[in-house]
Protein backbone atom coordinates (compact mmCIF):
# COMPACT_ATOMS: atom_id res chain seq x y z
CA UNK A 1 -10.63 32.40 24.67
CA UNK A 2 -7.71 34.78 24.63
CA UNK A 3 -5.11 35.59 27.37
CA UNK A 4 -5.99 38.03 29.93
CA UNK A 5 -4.19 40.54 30.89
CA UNK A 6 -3.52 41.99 34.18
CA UNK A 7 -1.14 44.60 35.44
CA UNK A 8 0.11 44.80 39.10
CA UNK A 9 1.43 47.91 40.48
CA UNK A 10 3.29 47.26 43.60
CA UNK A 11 5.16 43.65 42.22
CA UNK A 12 7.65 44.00 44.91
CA UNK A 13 5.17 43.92 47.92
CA UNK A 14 4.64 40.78 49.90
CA UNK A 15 0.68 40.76 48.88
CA UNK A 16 1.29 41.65 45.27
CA UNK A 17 3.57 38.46 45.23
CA UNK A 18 0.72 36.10 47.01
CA UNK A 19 -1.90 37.70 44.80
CA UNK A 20 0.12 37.26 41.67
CA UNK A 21 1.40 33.06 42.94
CA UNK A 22 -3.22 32.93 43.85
CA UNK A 23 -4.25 34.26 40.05
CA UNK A 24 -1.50 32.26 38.15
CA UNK A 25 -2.45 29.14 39.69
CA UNK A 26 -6.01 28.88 40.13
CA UNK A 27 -6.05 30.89 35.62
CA UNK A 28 -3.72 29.17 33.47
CA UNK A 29 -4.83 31.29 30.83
CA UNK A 30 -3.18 34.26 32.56
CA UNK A 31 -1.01 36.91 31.62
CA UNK A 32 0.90 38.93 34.81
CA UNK A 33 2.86 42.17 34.17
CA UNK A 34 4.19 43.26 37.41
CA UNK A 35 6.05 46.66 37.83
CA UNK A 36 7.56 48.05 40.33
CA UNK A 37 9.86 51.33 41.46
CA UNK A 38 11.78 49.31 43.85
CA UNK A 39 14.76 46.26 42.57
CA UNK A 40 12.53 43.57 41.17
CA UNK A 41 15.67 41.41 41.51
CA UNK A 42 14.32 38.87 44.11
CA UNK A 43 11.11 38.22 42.41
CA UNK A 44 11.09 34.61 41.30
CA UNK A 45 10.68 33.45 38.18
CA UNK A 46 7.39 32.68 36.92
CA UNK A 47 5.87 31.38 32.86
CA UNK A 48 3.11 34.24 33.22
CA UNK A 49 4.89 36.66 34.66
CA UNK A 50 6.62 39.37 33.54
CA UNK A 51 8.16 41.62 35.53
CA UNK A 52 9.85 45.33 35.24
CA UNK A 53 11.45 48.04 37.33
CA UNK A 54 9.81 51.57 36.15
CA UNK A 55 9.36 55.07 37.58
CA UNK A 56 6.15 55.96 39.01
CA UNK A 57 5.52 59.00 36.39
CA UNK A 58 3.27 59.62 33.78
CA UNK A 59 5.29 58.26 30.61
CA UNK A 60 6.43 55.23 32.21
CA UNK A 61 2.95 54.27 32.54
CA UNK A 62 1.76 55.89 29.36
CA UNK A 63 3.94 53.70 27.58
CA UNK A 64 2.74 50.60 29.76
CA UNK A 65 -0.53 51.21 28.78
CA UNK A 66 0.20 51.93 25.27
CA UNK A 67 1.94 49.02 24.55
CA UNK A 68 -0.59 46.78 26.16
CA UNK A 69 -4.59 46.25 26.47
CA UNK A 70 -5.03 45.22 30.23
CA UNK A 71 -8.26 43.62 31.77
CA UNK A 72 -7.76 44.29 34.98
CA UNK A 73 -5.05 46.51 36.96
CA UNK A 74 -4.20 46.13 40.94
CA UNK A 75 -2.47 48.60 42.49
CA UNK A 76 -0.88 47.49 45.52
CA UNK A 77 2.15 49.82 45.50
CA UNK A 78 2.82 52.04 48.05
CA UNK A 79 2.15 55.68 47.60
């Protein structure tokens, strides 16, 4: 079975974070890509997740999606 991949919008927020620490630990098959507009500096460190700080605009996530096939995206940002 391959790795799935899932994209959180919203990384920073306190239920992004519990629903990230909840899908890496009950999937170990899982792949996490977290963004964020706000400093992802106080995000801890995690094997399946990746994390980046990006503007909420249309090439940002153009490129996101471009450069990889997600299964599933949550957005949990704030608008």
């Amino acid at each position: 079975m391959s790795t799935k991949k899932i994209l959180i919008i919203g990384i920073q927020g306190a239920l992004a974070k519990i629903t990230a620490e909840l899908l890496i630990k009950d999937n170990p098959d899982i792949q996490i890509y977290g963004v964020d507009s706000r400093s992802i500096d106080n995000i801890p460190k995690r094997p399946h997740l990746n994390v980046q700080q990006i503007r909420y605009n249309r090439t940002s996530f153009e490129k996101l999606f471009r450069e990889h096939q997600f299964e599933v995206v949550l957005h949990l940002g704030r608008l």
